[in-house]
C-alpha atoms as a PDB file:
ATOM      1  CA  UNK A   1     -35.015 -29.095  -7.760  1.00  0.00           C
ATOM      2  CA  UNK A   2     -35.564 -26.781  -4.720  1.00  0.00           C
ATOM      3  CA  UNK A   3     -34.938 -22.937  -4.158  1.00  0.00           C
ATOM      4  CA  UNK A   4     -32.652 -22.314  -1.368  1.00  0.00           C
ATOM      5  CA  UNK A   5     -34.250 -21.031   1.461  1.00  0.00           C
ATOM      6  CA  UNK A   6     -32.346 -17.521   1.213  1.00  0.00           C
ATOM      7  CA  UNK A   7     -34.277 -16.820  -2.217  1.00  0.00           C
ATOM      8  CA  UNK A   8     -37.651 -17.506  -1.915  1.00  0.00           C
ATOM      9  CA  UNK A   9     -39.908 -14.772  -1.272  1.00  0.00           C
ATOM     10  CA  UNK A  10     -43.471 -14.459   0.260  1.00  0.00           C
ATOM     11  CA  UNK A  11     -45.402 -12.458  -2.044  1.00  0.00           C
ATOM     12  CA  UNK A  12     -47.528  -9.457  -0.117  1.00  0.00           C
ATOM     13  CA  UNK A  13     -50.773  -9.923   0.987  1.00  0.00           C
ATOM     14  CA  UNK A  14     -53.310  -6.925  -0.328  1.00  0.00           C
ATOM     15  CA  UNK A  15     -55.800  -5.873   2.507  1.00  0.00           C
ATOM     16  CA  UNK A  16     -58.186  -3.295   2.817  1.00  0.00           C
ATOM     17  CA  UNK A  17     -56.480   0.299   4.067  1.00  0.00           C
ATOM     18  CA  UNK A  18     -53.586   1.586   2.298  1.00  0.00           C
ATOM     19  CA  UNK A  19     -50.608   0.539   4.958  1.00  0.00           C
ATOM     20  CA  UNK A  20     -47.067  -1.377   4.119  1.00  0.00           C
ATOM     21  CA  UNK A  21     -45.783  -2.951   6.984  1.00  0.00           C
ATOM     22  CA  UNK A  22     -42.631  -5.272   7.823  1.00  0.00           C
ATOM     23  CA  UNK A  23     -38.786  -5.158   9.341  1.00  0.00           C
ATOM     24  CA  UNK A  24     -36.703  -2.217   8.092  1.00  0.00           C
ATOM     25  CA  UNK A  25     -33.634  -3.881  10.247  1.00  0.00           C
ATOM     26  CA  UNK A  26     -33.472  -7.338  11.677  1.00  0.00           C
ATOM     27  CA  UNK A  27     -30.798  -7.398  15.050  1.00  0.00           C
ATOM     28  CA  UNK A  28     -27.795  -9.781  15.208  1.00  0.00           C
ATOM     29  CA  UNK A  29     -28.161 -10.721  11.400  1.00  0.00           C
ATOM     30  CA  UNK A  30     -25.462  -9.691   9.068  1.00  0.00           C
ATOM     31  CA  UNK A  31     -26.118  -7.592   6.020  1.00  0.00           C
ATOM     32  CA  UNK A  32     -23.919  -7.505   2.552  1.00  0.00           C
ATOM     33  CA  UNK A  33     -21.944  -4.631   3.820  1.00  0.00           C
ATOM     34  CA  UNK A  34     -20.665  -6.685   6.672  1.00  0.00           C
ATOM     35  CA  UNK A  35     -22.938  -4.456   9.398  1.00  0.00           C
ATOM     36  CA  UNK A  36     -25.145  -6.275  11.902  1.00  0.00           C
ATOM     37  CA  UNK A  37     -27.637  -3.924  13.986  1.00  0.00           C
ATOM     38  CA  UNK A  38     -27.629  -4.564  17.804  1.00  0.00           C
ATOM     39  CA  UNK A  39     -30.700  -4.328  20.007  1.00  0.00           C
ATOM     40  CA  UNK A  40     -32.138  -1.135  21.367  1.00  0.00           C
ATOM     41  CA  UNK A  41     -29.691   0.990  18.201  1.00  0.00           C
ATOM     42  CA  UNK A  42     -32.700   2.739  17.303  1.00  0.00           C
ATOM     43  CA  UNK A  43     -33.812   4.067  20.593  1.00  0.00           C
ATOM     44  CA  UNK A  44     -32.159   7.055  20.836  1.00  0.00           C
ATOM     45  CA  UNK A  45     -33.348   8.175  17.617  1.00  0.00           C
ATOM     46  CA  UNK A  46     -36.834   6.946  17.778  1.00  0.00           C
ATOM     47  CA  UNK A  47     -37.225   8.857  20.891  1.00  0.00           C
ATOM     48  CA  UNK A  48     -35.844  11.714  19.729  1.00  0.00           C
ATOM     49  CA  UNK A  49     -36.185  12.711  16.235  1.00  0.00           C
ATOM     50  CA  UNK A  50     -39.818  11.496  15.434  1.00  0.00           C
ATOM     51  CA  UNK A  51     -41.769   9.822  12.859  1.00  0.00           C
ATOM     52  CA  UNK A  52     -42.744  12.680  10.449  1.00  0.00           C
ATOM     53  CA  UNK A  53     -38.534  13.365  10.599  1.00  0.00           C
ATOM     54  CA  UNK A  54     -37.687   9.693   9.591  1.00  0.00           C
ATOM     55  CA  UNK A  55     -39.107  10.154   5.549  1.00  0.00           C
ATOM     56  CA  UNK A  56     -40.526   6.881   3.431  1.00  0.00           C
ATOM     57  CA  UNK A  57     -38.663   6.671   0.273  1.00  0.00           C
ATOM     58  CA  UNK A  58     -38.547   5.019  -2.729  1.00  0.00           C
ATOM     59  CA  UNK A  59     -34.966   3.291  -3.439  1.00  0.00           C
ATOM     60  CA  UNK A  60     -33.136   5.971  -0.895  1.00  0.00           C
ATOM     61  CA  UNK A  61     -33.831   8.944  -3.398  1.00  0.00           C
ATOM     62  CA  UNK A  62     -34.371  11.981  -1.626  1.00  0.00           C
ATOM     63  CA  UNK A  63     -36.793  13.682  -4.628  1.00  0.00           C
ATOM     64  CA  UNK A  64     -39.070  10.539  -4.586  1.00  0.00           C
ATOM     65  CA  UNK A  65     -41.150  10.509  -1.148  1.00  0.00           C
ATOM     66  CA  UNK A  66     -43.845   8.102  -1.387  1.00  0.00           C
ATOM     67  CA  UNK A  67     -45.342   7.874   1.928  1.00  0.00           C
ATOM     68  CA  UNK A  68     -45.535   8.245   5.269  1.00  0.00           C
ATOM     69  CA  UNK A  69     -44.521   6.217   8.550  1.00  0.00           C
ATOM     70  CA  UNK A  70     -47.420   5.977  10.943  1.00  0.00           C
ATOM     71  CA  UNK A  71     -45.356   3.014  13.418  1.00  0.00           C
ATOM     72  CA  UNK A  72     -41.548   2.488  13.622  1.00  0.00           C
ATOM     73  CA  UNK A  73     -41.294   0.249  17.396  1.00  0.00           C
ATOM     74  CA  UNK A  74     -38.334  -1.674  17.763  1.00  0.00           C
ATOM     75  CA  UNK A  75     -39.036  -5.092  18.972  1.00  0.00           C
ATOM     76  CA  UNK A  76     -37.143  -8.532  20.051  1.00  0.00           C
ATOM     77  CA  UNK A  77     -36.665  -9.231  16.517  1.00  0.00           C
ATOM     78  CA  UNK A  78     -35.409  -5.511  14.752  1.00  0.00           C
ATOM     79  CA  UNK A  79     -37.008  -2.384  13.841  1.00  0.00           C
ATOM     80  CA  UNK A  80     -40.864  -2.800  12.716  1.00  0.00           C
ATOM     81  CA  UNK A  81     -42.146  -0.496  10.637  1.00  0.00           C
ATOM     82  CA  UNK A  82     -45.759   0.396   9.270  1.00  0.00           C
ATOM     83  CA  UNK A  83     -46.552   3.363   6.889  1.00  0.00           C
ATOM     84  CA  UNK A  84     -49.070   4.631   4.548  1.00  0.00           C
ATOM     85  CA  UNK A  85     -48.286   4.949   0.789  1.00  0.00           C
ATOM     86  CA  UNK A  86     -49.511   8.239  -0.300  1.00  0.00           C
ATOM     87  CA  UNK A  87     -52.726   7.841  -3.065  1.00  0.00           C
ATOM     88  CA  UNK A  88     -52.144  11.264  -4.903  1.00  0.00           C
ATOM     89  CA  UNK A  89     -48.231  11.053  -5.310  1.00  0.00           C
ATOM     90  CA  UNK A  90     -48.002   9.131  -8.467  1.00  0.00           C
ATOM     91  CA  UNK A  91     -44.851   6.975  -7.447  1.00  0.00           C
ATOM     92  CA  UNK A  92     -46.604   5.970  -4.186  1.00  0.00           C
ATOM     93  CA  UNK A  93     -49.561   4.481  -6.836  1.00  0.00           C
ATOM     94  CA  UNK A  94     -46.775   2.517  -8.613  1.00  0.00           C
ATOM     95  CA  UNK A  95     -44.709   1.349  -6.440  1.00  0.00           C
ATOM     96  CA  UNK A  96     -47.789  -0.296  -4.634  1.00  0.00           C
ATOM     97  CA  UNK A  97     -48.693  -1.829  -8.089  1.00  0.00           C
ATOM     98  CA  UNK A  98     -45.467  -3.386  -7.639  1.00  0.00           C
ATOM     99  CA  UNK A  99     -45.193  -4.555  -4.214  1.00  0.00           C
ATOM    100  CA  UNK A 100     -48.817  -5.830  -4.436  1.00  0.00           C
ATOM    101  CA  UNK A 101     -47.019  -7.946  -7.433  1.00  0.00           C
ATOM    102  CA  UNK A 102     -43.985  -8.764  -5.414  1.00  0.00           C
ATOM    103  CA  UNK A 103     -41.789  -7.391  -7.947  1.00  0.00           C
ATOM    104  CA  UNK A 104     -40.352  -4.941  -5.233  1.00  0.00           C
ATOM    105  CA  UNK A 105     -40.742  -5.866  -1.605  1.00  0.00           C
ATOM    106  CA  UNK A 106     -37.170  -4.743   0.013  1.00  0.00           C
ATOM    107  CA  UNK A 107     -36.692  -2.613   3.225  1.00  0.00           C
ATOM    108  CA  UNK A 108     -33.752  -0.511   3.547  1.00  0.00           C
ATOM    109  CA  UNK A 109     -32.145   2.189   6.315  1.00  0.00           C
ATOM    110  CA  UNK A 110     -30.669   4.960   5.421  1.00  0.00           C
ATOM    111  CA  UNK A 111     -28.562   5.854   8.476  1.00  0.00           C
ATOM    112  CA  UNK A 112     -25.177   7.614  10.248  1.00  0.00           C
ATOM    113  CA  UNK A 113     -23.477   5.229  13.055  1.00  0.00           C
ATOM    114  CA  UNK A 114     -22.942   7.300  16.156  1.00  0.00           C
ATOM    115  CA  UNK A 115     -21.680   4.173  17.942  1.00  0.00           C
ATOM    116  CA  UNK A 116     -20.236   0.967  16.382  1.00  0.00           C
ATOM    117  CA  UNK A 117     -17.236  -1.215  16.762  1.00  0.00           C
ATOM    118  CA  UNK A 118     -15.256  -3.465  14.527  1.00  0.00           C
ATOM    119  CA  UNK A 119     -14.936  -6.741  15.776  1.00  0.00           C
ATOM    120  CA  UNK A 120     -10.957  -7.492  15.116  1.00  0.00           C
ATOM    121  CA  UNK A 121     -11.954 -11.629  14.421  1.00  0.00           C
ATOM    122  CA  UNK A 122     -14.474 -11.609  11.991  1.00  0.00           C
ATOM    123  CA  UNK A 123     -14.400  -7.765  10.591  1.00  0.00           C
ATOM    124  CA  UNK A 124     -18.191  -7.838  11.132  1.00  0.00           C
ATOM    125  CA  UNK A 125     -18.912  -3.510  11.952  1.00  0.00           C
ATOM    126  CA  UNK A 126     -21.597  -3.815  14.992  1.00  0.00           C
ATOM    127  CA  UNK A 127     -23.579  -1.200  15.114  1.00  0.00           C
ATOM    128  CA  UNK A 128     -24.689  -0.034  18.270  1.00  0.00           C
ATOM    129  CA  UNK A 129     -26.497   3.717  18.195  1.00  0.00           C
ATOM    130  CA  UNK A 130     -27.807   4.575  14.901  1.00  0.00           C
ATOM    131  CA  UNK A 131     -29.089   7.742  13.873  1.00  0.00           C
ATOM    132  CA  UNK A 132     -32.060   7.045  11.010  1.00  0.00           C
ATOM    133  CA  UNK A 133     -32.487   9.407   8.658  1.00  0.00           C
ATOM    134  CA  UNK A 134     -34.958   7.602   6.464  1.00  0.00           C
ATOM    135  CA  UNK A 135     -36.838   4.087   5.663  1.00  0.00           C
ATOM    136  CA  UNK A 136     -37.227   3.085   1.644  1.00  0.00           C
ATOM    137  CA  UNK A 137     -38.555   0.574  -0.234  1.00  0.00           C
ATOM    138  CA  UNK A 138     -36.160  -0.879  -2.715  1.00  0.00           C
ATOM    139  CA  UNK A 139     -35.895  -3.745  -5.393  1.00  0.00           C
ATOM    140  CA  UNK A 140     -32.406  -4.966  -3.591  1.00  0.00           C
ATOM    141  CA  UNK A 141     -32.267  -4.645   0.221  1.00  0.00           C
ATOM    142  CA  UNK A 142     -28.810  -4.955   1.741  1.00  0.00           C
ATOM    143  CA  UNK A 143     -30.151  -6.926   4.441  1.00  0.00           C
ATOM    144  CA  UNK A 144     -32.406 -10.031   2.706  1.00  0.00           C
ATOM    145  CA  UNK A 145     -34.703 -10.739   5.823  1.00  0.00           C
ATOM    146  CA  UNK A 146     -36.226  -6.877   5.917  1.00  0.00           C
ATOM    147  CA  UNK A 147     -38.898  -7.128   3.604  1.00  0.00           C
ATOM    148  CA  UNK A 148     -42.412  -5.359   3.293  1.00  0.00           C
ATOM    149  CA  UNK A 149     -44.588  -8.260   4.729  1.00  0.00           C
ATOM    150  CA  UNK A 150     -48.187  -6.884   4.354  1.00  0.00           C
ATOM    151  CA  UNK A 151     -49.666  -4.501   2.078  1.00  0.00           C
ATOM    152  CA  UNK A 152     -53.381  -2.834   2.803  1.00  0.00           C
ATOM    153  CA  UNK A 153     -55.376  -1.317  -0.300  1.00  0.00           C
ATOM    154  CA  UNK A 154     -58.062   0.760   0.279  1.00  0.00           C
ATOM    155  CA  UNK A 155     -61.415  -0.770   1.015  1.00  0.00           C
ATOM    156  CA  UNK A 156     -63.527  -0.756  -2.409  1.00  0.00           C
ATOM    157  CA  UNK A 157     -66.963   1.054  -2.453  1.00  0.00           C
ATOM    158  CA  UNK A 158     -70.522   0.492  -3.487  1.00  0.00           C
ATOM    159  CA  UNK A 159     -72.714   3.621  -3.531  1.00  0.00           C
ATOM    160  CA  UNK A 160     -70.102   5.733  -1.657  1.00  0.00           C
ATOM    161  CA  UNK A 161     -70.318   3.389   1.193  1.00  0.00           C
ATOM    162  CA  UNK A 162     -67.684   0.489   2.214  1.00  0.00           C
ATOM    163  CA  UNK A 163     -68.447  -3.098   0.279  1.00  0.00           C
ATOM    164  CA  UNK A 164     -68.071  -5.964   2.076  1.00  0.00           C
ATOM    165  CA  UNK A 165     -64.697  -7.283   1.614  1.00  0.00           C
ATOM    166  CA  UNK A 166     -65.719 -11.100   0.323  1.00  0.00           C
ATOM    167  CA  UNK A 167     -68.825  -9.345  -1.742  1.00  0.00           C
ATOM    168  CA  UNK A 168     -68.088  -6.658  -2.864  1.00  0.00           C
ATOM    169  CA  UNK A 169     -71.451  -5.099  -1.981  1.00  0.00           C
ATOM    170  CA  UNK A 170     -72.291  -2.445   0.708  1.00  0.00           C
ATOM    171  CA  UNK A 171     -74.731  -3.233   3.532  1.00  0.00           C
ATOM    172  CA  UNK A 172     -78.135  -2.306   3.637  1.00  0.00           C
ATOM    173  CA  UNK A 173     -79.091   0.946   5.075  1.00  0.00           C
END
């Protein structure tokens, strides 16, 4: 017997430099609130509020910050983000463990609609300006396509210097 397509999940790949990347929004796909996000929704806030103003959160919880977003570009597809986990916060170390795991691997906006509309047939909201307040990573995304697809680990060390990644050894000096 085979999963349905809808459930199975690509586990993270680990790679070398501490970064989680993947889609916090996917456009023209309809999330379990009934909400689809429209291309371009983002732009106004993207442009004007900033990346160290849009916080990285773990499961929308204001007290737990966890990292930082270093790239949020909205693309053909939805809003791509990619954002450092910070080492010396102590959830940011666990919630790595897990996503390196795939026990937690959901994306999730936290958000105000400046502009949407109802459509009357289908009672789908369409959301067409969004102001984002913040980007988490949670165990149950609303939306099941916006998922973390990469994770980067720091680079190990030999000696104080970088090993080689296959290795494990440093080079030569």
């Amino acid at each position: 017997m085979h999963a349905p397509q809808d459930l199975v999940r690509p586990l993270a790949t680990v790679e070398p430099d501490g970064t989680v990347e993947g889609y916090a929004s996917l456009f023209g796909e309809i999330d379990q609130a009934r909400d689809m996000v429209m291309p371009g929704a983002f732009a106004q806030t993207l442009r004007t509020r900033g990346l160290r103003r849009i916080p990285m959160l773990f499961q929308h919880d204001p007290a737990e910050p966890i990292g930082i977003w270093l790239d949020l570009t909205e693309d053909i597809r939805g809003l791509k983000a990619r954002g450092k986990l910070i080492p010396d916060v102590a959830r940011a170390r666990e919630v790595l463990a897990l996503v390196r795991e795939g026990a937690v691997d959901g994306l999730s906006i936290g958000f105000r609609t400046v502009k949407g509309r109802i459509d009357p047939a289908t009672r789908i909201r369409k959301l067409d300006v969004i102001d984002l307040w913040e980007i988490s990573i949670v165990t149950f995304p609303l939306l099941s396509g916006a998922r973390v697809r990469a994770v980067k680990t720091r680079a190990p060390t030999c000696r104080g210097r970088p090993a080689h990644p296959r290795t494990g050894h440093s080079p030569r000096r």
